[in-house]
C-alpha atoms as a PDB file:
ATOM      1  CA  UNK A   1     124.191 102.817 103.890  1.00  0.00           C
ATOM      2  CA  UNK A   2     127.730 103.309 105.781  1.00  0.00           C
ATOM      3  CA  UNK A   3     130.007 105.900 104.242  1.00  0.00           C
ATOM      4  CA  UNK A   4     131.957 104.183 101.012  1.00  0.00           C
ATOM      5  CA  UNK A   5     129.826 101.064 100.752  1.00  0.00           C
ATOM      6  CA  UNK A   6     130.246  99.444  97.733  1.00  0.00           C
ATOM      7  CA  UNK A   7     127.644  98.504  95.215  1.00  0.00           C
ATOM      8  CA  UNK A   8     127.325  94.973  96.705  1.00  0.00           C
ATOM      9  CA  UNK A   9     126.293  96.232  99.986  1.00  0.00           C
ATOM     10  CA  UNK A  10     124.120  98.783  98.605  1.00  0.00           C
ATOM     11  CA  UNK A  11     122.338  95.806  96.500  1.00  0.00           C
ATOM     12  CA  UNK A  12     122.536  93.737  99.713  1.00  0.00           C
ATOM     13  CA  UNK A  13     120.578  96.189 102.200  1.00  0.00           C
ATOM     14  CA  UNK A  14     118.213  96.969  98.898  1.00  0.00           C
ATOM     15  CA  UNK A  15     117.339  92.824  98.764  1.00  0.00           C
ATOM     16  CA  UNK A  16     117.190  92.881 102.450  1.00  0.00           C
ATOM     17  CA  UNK A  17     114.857  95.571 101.890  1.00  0.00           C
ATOM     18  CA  UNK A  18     112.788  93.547  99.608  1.00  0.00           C
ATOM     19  CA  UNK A  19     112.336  90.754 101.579  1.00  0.00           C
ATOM     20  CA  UNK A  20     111.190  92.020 104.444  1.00  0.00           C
ATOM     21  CA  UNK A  21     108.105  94.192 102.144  1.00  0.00           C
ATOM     22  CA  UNK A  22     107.501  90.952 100.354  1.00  0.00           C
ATOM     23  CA  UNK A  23     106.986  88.607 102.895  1.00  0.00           C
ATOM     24  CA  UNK A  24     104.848  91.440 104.255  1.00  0.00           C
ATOM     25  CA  UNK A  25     102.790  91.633 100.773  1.00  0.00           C
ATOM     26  CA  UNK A  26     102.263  87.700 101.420  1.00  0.00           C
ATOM     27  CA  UNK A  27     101.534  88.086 105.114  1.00  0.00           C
ATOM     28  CA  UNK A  28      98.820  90.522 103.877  1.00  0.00           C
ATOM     29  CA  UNK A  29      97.611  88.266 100.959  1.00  0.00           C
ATOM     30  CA  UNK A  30      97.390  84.686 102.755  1.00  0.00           C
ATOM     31  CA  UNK A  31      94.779  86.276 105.461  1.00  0.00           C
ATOM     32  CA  UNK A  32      93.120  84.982 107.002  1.00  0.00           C
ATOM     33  CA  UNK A  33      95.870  83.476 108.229  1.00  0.00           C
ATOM     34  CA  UNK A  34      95.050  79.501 108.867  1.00  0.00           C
ATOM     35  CA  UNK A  35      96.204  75.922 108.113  1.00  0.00           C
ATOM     36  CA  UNK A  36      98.507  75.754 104.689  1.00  0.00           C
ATOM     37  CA  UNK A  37      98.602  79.496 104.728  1.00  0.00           C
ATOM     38  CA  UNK A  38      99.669  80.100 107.893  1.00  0.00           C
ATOM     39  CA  UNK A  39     102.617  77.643 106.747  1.00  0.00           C
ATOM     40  CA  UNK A  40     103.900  79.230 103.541  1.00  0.00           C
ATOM     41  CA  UNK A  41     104.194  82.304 105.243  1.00  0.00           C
ATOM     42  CA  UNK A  42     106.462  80.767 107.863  1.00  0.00           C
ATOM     43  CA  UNK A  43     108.180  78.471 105.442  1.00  0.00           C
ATOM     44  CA  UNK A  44     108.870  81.598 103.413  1.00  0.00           C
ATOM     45  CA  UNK A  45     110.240  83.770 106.414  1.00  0.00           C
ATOM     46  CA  UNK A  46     111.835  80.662 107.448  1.00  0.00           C
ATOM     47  CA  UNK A  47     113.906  80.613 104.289  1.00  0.00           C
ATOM     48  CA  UNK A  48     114.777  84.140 104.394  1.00  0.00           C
ATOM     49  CA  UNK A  49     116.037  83.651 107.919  1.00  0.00           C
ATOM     50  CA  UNK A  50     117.951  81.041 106.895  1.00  0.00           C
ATOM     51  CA  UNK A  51     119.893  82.522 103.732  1.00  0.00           C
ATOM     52  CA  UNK A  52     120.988  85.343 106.048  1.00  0.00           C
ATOM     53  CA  UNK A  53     122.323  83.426 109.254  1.00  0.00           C
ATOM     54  CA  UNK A  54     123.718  80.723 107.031  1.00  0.00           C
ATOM     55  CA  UNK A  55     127.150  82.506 105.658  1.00  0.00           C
ATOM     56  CA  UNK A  56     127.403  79.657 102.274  1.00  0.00           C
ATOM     57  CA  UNK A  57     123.932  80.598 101.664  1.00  0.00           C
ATOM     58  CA  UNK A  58     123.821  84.078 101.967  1.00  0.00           C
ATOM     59  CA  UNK A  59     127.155  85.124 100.639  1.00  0.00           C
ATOM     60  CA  UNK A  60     127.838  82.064  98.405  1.00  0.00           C
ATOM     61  CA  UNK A  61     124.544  81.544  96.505  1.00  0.00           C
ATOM     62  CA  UNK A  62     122.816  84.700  96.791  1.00  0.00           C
ATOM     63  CA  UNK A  63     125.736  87.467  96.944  1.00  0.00           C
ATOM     64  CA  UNK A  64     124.745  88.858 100.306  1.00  0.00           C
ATOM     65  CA  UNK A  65     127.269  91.192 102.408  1.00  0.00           C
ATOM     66  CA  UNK A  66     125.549  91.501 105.296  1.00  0.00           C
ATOM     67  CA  UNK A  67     126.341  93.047 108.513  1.00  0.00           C
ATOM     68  CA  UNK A  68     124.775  93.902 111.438  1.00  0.00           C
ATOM     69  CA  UNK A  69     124.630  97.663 110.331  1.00  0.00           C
ATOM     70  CA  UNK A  70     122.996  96.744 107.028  1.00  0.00           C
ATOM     71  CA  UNK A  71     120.698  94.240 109.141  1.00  0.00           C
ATOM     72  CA  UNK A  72     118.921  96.950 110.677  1.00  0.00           C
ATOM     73  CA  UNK A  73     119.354  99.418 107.972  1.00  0.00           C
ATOM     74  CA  UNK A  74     117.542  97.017 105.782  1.00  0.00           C
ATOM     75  CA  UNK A  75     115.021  96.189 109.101  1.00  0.00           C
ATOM     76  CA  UNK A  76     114.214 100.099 109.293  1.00  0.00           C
ATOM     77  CA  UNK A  77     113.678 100.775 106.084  1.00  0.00           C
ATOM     78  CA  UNK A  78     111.964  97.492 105.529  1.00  0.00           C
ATOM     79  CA  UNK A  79     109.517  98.252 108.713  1.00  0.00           C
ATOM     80  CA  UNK A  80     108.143 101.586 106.956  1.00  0.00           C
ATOM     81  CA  UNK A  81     107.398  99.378 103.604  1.00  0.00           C
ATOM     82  CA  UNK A  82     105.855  97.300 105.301  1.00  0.00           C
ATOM     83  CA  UNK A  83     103.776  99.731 107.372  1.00  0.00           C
ATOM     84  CA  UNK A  84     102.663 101.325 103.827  1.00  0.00           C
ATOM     85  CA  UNK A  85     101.647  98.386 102.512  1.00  0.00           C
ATOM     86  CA  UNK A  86      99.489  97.820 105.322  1.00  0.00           C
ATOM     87  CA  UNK A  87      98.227 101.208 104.870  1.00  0.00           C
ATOM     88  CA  UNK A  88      97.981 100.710 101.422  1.00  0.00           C
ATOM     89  CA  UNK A  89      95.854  97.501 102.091  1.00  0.00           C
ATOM     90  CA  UNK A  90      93.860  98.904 104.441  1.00  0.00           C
ATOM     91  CA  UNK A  91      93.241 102.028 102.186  1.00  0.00           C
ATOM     92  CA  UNK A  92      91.793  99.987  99.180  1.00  0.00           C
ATOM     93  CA  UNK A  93      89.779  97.816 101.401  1.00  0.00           C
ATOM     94  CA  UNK A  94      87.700 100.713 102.835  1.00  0.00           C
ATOM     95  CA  UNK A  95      87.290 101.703  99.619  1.00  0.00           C
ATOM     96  CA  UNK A  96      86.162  98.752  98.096  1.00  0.00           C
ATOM     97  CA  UNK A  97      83.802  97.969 101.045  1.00  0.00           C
ATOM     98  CA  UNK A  98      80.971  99.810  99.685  1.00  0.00           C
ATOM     99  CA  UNK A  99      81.604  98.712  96.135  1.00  0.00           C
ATOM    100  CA  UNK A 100      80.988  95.397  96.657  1.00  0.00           C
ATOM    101  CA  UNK A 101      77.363  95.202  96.460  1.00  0.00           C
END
């Protein structure tokens, strides 16, 4: 976060944050990735793109200050979530592998 951000952009790169590790979580979830899932993952990263380039959305509805700074703030940050998910994922599924029988 930029020096003196305010609490709104704080939240704002912290939701940005969010998104991009939850639409991750789903990306992991819907796989194998075919037919209807396939689709509600990109109709959910869809929407998220949406809310952000669409100013009345993002700033009207849902109280986003965004700015290219907290874009990839939020995209850095939101990159190593994701990447621990996946190693999360990956983690319980080697474990489990032998379990299953």
């Amino acid at each position: 976060m930029e020096d003196g951000a305010t609490v709104a952009e704080g939240r704002t790169t912290a939701t940005l944050v969010v998104l991009i590790v939850s639409l991750w979580t789903l990306l992991i979830l819907a796989r194998p990735l075919a037919g209807w899932k396939l689709a509600l993952v990109a109709a959910m990263a869809g929407g998220v793109a949406l809310i952000i380039a669409v100013p009345p959305l993002g700033h009207g509805i849902f109280l986003l200050d965004t700015t290219p700074q907290r874009l990839l703030v939020a995209a850095i940050i939101g990159a190593i979530g994701a990447f621990l998910v996946e190693l999360s994922s990956r983690a319980v599924a080697l474990a489990t592998l032998g379990h299953g029988e």
